[in-house]
C-alpha atoms as a PDB file:
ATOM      1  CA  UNK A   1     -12.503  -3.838 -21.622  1.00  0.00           C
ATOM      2  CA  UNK A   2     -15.715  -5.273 -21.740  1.00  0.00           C
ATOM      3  CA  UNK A   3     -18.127  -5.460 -18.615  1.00  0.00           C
ATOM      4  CA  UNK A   4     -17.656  -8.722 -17.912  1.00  0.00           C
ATOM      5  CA  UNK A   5     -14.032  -8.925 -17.655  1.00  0.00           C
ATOM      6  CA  UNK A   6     -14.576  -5.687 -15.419  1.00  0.00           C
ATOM      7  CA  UNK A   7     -16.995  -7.371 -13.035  1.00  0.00           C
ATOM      8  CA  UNK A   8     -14.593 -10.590 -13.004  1.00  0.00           C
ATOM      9  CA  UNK A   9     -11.589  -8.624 -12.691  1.00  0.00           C
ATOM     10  CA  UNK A  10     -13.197  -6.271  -9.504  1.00  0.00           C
ATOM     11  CA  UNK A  11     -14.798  -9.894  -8.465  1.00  0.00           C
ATOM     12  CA  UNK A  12     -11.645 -11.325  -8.213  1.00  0.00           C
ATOM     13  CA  UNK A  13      -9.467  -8.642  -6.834  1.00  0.00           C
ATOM     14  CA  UNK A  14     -12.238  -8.482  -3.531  1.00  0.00           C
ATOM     15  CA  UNK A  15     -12.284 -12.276  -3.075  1.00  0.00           C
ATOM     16  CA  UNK A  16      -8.316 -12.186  -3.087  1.00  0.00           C
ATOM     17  CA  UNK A  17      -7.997  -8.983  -0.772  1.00  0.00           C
ATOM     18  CA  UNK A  18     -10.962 -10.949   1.947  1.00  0.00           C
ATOM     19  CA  UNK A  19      -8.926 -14.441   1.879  1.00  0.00           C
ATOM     20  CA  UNK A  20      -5.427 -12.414   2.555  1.00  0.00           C
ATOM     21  CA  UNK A  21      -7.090 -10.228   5.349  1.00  0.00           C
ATOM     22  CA  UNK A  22      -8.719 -13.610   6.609  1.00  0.00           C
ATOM     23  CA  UNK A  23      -5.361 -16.049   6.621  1.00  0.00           C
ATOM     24  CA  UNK A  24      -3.172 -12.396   7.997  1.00  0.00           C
ATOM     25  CA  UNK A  25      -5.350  -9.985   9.042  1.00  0.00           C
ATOM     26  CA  UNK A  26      -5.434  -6.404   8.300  1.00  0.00           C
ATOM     27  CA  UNK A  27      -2.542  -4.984   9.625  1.00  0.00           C
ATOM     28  CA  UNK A  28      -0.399  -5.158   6.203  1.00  0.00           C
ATOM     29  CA  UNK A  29      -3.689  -3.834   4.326  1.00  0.00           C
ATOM     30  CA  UNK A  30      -3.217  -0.973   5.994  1.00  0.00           C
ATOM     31  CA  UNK A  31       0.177  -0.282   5.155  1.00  0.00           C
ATOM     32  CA  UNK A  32      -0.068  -1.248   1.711  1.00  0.00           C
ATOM     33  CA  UNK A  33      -2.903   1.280   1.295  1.00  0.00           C
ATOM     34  CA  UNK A  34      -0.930   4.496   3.140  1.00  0.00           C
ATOM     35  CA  UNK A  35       1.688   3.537   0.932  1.00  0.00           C
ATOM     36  CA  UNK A  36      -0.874   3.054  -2.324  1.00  0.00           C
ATOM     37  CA  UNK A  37      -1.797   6.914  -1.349  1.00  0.00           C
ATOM     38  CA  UNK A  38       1.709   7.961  -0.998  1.00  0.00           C
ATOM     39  CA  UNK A  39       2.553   6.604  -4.866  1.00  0.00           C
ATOM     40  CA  UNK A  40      -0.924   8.124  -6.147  1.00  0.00           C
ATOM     41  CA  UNK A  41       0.344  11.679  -4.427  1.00  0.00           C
ATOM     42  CA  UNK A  42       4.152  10.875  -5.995  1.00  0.00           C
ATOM     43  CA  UNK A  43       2.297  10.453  -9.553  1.00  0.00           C
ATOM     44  CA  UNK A  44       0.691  13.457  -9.531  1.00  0.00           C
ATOM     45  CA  UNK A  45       3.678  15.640  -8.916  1.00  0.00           C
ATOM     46  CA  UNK A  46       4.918  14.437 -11.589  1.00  0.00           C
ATOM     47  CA  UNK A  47       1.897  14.859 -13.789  1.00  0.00           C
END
């Protein structure tokens, strides 16, 4: 991956998670990320 597609690619994924929090608001953000931590913790039991 070249820098460019990894500055569009972060770009992109920031712009998309500030319109979503903007149109709904934060409260699904929030879950999302407790449940992002709980499948990072799953994946590294079974590392």
């Amino acid at each position: 991956m070249t820098n460019r597609i990894a500055i569009f690619l972060g770009l992109f994924l920031v712009a998309a998670a500030a319109i979503d929090i903007a149109l709904f608001g934060n409260e699904h953000m929030i879950f999302l990320g407790k449940k992002f931590f709980a499948l990072i913790d799953w994946v590294a039991f079974w590392r």
